[in-house]
C-alpha atoms as a PDB file:
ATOM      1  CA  UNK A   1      57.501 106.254  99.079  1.00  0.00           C
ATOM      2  CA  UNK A   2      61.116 106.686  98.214  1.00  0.00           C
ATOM      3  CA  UNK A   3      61.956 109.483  95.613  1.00  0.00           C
ATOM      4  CA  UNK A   4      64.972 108.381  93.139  1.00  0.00           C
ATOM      5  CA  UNK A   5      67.356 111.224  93.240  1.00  0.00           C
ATOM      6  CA  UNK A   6      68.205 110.865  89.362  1.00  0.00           C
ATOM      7  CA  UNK A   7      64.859 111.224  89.087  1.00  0.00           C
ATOM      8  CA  UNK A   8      64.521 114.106  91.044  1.00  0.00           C
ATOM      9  CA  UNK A   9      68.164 115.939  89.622  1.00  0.00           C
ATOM     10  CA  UNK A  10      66.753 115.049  86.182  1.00  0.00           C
ATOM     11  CA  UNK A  11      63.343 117.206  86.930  1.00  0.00           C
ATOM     12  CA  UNK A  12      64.656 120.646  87.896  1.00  0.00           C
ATOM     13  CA  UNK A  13      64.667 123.005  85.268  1.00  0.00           C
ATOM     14  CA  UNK A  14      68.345 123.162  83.456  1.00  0.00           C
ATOM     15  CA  UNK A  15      70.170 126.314  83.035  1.00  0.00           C
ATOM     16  CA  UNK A  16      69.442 128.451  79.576  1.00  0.00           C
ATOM     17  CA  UNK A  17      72.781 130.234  77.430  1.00  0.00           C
ATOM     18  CA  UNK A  18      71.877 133.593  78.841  1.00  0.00           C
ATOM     19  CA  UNK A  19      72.802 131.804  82.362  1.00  0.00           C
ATOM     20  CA  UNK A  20      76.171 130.291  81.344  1.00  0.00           C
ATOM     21  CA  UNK A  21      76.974 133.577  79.436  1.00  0.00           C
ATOM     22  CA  UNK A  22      76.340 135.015  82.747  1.00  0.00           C
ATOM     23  CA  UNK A  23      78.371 132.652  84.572  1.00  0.00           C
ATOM     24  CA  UNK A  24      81.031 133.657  82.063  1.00  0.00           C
ATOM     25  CA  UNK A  25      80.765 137.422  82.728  1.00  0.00           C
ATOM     26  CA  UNK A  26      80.739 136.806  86.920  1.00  0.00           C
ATOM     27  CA  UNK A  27      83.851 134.351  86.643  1.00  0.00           C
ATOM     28  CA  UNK A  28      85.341 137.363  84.613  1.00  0.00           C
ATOM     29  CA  UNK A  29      84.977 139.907  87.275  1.00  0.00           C
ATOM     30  CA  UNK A  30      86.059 137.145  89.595  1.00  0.00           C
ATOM     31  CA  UNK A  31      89.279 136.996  88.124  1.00  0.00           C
ATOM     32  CA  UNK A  32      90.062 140.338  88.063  1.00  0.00           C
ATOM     33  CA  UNK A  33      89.812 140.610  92.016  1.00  0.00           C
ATOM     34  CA  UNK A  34      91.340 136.868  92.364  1.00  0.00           C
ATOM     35  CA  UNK A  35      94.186 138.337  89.827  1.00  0.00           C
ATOM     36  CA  UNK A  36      94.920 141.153  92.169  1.00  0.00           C
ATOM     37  CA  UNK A  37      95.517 139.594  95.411  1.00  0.00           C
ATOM     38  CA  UNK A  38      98.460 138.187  94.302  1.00  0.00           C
ATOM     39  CA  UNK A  39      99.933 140.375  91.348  1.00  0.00           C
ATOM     40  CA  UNK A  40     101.547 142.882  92.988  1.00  0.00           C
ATOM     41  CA  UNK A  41     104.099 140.660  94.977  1.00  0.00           C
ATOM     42  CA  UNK A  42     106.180 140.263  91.589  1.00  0.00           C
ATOM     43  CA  UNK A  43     106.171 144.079  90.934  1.00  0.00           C
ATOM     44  CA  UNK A  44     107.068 145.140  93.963  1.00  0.00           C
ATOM     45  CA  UNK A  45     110.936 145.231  93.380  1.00  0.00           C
ATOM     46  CA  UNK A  46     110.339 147.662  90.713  1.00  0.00           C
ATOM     47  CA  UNK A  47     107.830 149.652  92.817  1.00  0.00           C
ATOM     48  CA  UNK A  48     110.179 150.085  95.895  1.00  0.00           C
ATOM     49  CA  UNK A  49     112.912 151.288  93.082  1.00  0.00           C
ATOM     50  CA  UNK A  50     110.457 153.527  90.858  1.00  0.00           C
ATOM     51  CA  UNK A  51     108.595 155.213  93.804  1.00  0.00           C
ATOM     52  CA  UNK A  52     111.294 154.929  96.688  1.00  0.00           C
ATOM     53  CA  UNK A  53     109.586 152.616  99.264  1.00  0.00           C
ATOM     54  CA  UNK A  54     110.885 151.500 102.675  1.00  0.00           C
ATOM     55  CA  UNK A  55     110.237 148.505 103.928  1.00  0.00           C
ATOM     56  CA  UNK A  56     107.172 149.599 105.778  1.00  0.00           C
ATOM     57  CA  UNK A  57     105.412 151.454 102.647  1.00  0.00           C
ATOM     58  CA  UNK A  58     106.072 148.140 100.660  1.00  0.00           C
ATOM     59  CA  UNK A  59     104.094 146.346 103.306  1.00  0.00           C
ATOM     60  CA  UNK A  60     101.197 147.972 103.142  1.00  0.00           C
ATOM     61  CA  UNK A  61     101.388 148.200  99.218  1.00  0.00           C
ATOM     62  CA  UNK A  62     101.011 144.579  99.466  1.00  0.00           C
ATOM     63  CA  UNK A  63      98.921 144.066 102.079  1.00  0.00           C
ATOM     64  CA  UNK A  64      96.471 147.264 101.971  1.00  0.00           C
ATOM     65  CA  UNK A  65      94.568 145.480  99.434  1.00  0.00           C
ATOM     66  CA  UNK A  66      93.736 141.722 101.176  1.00  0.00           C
ATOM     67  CA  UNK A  67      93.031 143.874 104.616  1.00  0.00           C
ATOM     68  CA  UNK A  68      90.104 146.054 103.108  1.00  0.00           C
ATOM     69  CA  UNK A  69      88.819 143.253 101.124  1.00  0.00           C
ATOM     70  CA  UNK A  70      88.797 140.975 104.233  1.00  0.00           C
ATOM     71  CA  UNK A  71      87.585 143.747 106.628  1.00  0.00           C
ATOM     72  CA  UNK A  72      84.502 144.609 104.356  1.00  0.00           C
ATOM     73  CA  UNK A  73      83.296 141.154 102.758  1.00  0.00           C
ATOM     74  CA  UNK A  74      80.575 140.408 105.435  1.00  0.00           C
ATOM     75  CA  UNK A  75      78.778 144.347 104.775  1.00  0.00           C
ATOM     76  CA  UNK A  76      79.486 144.089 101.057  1.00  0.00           C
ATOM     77  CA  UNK A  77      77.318 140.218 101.071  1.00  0.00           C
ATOM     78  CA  UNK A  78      74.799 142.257 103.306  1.00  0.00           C
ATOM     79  CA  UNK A  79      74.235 145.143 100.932  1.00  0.00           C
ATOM     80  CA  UNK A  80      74.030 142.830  98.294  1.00  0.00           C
ATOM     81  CA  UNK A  81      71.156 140.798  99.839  1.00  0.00           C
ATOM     82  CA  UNK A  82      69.287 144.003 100.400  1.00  0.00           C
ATOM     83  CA  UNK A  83      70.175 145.775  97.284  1.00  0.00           C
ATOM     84  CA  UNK A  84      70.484 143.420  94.820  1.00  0.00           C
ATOM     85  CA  UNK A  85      73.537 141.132  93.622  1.00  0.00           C
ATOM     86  CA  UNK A  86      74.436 142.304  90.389  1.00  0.00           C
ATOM     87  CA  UNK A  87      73.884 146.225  91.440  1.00  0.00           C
ATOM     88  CA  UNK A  88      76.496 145.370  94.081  1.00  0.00           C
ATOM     89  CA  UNK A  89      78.877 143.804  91.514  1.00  0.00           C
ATOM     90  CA  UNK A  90      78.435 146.094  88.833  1.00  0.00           C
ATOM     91  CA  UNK A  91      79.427 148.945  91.722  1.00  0.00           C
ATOM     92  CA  UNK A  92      82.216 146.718  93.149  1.00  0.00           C
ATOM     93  CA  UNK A  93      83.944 146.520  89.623  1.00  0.00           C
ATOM     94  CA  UNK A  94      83.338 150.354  89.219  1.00  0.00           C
ATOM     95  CA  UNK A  95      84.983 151.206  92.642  1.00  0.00           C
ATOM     96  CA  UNK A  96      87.793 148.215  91.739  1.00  0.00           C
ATOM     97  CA  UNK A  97      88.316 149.614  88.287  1.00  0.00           C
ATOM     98  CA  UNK A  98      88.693 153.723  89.987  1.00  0.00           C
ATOM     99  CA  UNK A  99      91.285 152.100  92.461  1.00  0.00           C
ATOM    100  CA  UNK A 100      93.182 150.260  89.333  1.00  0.00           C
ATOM    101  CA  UNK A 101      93.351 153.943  87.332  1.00  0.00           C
ATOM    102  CA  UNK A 102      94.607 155.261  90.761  1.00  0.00           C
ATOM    103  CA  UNK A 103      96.920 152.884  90.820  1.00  0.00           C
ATOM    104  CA  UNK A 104      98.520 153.672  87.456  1.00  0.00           C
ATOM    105  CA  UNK A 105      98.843 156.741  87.492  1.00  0.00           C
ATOM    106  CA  UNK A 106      99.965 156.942  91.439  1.00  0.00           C
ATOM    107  CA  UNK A 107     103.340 158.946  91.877  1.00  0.00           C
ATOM    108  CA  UNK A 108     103.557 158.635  95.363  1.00  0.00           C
ATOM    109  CA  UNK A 109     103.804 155.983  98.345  1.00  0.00           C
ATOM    110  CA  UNK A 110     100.502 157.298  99.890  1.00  0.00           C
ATOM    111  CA  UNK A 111      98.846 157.622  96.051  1.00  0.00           C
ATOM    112  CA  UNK A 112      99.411 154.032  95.436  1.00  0.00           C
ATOM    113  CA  UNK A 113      98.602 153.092  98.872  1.00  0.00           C
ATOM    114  CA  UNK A 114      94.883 154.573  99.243  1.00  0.00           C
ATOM    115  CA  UNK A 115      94.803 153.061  95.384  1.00  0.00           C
ATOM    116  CA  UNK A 116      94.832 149.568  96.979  1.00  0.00           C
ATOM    117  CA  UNK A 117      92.525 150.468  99.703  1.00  0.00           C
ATOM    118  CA  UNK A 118      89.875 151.044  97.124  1.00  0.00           C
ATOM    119  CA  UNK A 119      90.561 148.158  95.004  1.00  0.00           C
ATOM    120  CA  UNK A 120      89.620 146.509  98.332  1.00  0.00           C
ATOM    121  CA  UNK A 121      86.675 147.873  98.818  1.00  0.00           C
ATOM    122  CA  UNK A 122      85.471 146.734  95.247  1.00  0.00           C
ATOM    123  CA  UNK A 123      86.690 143.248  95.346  1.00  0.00           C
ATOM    124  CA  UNK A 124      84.932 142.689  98.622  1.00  0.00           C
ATOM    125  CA  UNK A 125      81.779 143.608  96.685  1.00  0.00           C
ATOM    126  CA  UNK A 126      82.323 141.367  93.661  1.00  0.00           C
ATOM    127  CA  UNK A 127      83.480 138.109  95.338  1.00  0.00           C
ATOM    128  CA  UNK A 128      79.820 137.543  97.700  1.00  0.00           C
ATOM    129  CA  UNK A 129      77.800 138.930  94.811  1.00  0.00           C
ATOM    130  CA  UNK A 130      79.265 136.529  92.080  1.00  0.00           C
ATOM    131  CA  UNK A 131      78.851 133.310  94.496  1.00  0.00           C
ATOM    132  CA  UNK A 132      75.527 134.591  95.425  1.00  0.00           C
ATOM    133  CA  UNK A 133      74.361 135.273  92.095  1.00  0.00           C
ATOM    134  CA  UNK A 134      75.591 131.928  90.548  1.00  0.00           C
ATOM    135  CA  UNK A 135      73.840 129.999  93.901  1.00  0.00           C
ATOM    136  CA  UNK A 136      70.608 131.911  92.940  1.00  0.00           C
ATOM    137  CA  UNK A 137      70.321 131.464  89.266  1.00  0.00           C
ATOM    138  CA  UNK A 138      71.399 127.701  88.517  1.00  0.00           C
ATOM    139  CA  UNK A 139      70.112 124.655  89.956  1.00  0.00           C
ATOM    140  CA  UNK A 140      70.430 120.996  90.322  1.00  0.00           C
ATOM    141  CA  UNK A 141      73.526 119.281  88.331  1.00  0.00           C
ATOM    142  CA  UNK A 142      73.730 122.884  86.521  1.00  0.00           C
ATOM    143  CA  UNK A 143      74.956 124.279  89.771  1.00  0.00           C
ATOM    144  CA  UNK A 144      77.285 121.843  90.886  1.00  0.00           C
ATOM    145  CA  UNK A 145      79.192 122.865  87.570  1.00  0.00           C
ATOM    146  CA  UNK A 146      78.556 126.559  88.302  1.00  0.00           C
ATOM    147  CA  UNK A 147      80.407 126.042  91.105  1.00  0.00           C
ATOM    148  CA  UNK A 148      83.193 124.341  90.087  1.00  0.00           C
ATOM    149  CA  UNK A 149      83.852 126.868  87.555  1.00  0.00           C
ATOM    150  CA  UNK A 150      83.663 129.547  89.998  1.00  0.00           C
ATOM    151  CA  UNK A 151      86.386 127.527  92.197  1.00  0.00           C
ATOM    152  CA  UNK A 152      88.552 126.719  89.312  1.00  0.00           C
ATOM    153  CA  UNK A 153      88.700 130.560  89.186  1.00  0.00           C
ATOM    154  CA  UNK A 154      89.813 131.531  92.533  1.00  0.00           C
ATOM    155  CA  UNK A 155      92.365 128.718  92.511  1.00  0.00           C
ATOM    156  CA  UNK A 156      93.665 129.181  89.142  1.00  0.00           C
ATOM    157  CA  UNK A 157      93.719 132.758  88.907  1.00  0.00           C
ATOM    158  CA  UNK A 158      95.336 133.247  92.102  1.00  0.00           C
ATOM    159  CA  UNK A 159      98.378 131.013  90.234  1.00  0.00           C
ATOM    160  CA  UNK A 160      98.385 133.173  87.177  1.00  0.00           C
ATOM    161  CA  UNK A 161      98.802 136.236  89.108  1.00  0.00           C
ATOM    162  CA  UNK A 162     102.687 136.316  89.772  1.00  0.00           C
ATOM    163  CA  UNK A 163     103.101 135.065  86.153  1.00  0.00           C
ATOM    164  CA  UNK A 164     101.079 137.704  84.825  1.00  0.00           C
ATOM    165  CA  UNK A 165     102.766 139.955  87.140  1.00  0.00           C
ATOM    166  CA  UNK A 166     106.357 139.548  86.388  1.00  0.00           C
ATOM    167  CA  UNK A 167     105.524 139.116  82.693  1.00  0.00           C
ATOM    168  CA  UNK A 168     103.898 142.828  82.619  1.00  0.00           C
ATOM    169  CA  UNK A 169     106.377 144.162  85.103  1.00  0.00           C
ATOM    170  CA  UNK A 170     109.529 143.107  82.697  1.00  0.00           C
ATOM    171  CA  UNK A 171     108.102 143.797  79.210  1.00  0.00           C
ATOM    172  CA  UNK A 172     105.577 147.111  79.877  1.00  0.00           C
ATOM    173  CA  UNK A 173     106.522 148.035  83.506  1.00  0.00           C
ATOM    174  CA  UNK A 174     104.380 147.774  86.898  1.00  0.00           C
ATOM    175  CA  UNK A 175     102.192 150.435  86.102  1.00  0.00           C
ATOM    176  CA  UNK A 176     100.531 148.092  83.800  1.00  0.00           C
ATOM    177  CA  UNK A 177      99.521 145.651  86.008  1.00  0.00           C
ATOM    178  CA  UNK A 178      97.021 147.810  87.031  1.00  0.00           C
ATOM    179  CA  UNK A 179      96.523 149.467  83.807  1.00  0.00           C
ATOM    180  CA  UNK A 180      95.169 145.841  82.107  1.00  0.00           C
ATOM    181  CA  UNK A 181      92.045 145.803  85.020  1.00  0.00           C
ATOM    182  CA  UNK A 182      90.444 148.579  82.716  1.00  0.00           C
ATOM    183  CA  UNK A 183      89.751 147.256  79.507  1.00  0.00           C
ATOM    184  CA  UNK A 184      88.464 143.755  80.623  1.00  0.00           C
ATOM    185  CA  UNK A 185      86.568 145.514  83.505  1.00  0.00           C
ATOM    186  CA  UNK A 186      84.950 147.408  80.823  1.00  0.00           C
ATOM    187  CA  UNK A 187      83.958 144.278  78.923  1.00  0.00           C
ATOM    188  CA  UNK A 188      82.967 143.126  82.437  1.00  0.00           C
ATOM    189  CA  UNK A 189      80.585 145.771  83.226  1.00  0.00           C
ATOM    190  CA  UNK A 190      79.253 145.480  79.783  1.00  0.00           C
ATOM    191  CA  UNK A 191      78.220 141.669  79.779  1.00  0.00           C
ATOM    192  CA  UNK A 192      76.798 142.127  83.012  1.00  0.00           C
ATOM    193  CA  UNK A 193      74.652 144.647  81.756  1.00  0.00           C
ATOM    194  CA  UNK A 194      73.758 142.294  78.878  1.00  0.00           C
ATOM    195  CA  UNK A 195      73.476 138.724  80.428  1.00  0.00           C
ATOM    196  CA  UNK A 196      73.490 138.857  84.237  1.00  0.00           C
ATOM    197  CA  UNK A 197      70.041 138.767  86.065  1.00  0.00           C
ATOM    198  CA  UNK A 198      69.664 140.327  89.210  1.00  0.00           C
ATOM    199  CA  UNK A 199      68.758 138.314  92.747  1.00  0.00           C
ATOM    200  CA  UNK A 200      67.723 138.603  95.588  1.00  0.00           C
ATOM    201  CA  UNK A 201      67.145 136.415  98.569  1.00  0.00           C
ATOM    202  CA  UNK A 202      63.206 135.930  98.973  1.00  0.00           C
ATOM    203  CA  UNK A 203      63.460 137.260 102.525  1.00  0.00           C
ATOM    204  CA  UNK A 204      65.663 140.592 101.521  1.00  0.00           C
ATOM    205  CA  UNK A 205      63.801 144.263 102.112  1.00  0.00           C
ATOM    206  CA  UNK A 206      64.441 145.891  99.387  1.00  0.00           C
ATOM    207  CA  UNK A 207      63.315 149.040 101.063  1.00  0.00           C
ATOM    208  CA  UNK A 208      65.673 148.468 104.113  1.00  0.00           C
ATOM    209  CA  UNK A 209      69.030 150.564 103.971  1.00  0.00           C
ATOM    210  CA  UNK A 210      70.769 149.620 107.118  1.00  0.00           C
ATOM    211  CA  UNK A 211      73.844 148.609 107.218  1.00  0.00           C
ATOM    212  CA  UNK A 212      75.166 145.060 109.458  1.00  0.00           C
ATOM    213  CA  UNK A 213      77.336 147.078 111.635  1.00  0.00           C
ATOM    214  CA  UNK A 214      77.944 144.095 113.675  1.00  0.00           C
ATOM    215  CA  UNK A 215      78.561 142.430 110.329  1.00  0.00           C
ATOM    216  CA  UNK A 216      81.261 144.987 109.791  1.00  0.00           C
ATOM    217  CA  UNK A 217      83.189 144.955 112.768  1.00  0.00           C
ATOM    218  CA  UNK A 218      83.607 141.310 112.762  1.00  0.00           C
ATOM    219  CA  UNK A 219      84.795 141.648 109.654  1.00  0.00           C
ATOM    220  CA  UNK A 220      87.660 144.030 110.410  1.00  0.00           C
ATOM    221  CA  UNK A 221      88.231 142.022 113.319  1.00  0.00           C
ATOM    222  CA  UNK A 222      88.954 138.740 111.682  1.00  0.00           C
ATOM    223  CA  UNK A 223      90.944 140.538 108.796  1.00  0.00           C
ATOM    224  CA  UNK A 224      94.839 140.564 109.252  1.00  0.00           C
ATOM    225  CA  UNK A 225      97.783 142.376 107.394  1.00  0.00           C
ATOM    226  CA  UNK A 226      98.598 138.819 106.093  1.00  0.00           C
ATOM    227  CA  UNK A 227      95.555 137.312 104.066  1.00  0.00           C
ATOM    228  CA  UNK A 228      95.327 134.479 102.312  1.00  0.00           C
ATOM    229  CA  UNK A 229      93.163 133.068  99.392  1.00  0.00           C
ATOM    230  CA  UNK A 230      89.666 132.337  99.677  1.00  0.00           C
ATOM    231  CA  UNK A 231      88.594 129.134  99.444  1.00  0.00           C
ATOM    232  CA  UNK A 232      85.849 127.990  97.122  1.00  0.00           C
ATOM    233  CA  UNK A 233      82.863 127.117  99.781  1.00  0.00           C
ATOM    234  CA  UNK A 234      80.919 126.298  97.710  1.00  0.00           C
ATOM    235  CA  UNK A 235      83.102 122.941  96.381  1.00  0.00           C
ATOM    236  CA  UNK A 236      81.001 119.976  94.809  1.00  0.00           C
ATOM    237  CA  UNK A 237      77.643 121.913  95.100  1.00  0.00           C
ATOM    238  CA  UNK A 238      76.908 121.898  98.784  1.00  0.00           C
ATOM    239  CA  UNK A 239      75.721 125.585  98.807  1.00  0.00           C
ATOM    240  CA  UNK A 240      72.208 125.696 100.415  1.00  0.00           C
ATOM    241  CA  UNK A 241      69.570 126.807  98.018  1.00  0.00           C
ATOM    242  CA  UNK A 242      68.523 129.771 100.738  1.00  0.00           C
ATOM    243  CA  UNK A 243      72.348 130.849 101.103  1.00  0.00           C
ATOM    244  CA  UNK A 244      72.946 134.298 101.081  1.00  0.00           C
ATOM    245  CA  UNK A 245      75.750 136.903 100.054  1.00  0.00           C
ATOM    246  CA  UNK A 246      76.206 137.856 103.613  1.00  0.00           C
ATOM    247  CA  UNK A 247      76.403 134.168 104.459  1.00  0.00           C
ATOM    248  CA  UNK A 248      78.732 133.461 101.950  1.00  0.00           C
ATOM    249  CA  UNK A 249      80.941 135.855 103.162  1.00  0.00           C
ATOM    250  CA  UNK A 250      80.996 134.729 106.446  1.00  0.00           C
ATOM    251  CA  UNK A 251      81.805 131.144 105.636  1.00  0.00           C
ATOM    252  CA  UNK A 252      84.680 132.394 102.924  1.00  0.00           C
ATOM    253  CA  UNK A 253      86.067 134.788 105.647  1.00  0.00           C
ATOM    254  CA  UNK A 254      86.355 131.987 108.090  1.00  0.00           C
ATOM    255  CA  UNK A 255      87.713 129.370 106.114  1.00  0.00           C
ATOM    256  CA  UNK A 256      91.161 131.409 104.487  1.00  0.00           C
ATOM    257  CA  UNK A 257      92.264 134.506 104.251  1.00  0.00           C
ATOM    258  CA  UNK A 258      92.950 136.630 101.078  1.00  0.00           C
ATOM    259  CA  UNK A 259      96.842 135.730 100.712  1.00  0.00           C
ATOM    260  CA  UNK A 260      98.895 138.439  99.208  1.00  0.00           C
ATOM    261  CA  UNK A 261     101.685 136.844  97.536  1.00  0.00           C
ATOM    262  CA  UNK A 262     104.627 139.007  99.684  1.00  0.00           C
END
């Protein structure tokens, strides 16, 4: 007997408003870390004036960032399986939003510099938990628009960074491109709080805290000083049901890097 697969789309349960408000919040923090990749590019003129870079320290200004975030994504989707999705976002934009103060306030080369390695570590925590999470709480046609909202994000935020950057940079001055993370990380933390359910895959131990070392030093070996954007894997809904964060990672590691705009 043949199953119709209208039929079939049509009988899966549809996504409530708490769920898109979540989707909302997730595509939120998404942007912030999307935002960031390619920001600092614009600024860095001003930086390498201001702080007195060589060419060297301006490198890794713009590049410290995509390296820890690549190096780290497969152990950040791992934790996240184990410990929970949105505990692992909620700490990535903590950790992201600490790096982004950092930032501001940095008065030195090697300040700003270990400011980037922590935003790093933070975004590689958001970016598997938001896929993750969206993959684990819609379903059916509701998912293949969950995902193209969370693709339109990394492409289109990834665009409005260098505008956004050289807008700041010219009217307020560089520091505040790191300075506007807080407040919408703020509302971030506080809508996930409010309309983001946790997940986990049906197979995690929650009691397990061992860490993928494996998982980590592929990672750092596939990362390189010149990232590029991740790709949406997830395009047109073909995310397995089953996927996982540390899957997810995996597949968005392989197919681009993080690029930094310099």
């Amino acid at each position: 007997m043949q199953i119709d697969p209208n039929t079939a789309a049509d009988s899966v349960p549809r996504a409530d408003r708490s769920a898109w408000i979540g989707l909302g919040v997730l595509a939120a923090g998404l942007s912030l870390i999307v935002v960031d990749g390619t920001i600092v590019g614009v600024a860095l003129p001003v930086i390498v004036t201001d702080l007195g870079l060589d060419l060297t320290d301006a490198q890794w200004v713009n590049s410290a960032y995509s390296v820890v975030f690549a190096a780290l994504l497969l152990t950040a989707g791992r934790l996240g399986d184990r410990l929970g999705r949105r505990r692992m976002f909620v700490l990535g934009v903590l950790v992201f939003l600490a790096g982004s103060l950092m930032a501001a306030v940095a008065s030195s080369v090697a300040a700003l510099i270990l400011s980037r390695v922590v935003q790093g570590v933070g975004g590689a925590f958001v970016l598997p938990a938001t896929l993750s999470s969206v993959n684990a709480t819609f379903r059916g046609k509701d998912r293949v628009i969950a995902f193209a909202v969370w693709g339109a994000v990394i492409s289109g935020m990834a665009a409005v960074g260098p505008l956004l950057g050289g807008s700041l940079t010219t009217y307020f001055g560089w520091r505040w491109i790191f300075i506007v993370n807080i407040p919408i990380g703020a509302a971030v933390l506080i809508g996930t709080l409010l309309a983001v359910r946790e997940t986990r895959p049906r197979s995690a131990n929650p009691g397990s805290t061992s860490t993928d070392y494996c998982s980590a030093r592929s990672g750092s070996a596939g990362s390189s000083s010149h990232s590029s954007k991740v790709r949406a894997w997830a395009g047109g809904g073909r995310t397995p049901r089953s996927a996982s964060s540390e899957s997810i990672g995996r597949e968005a590691l392989r197919s681009r890097r993080f690029r930094s705009s310099g």
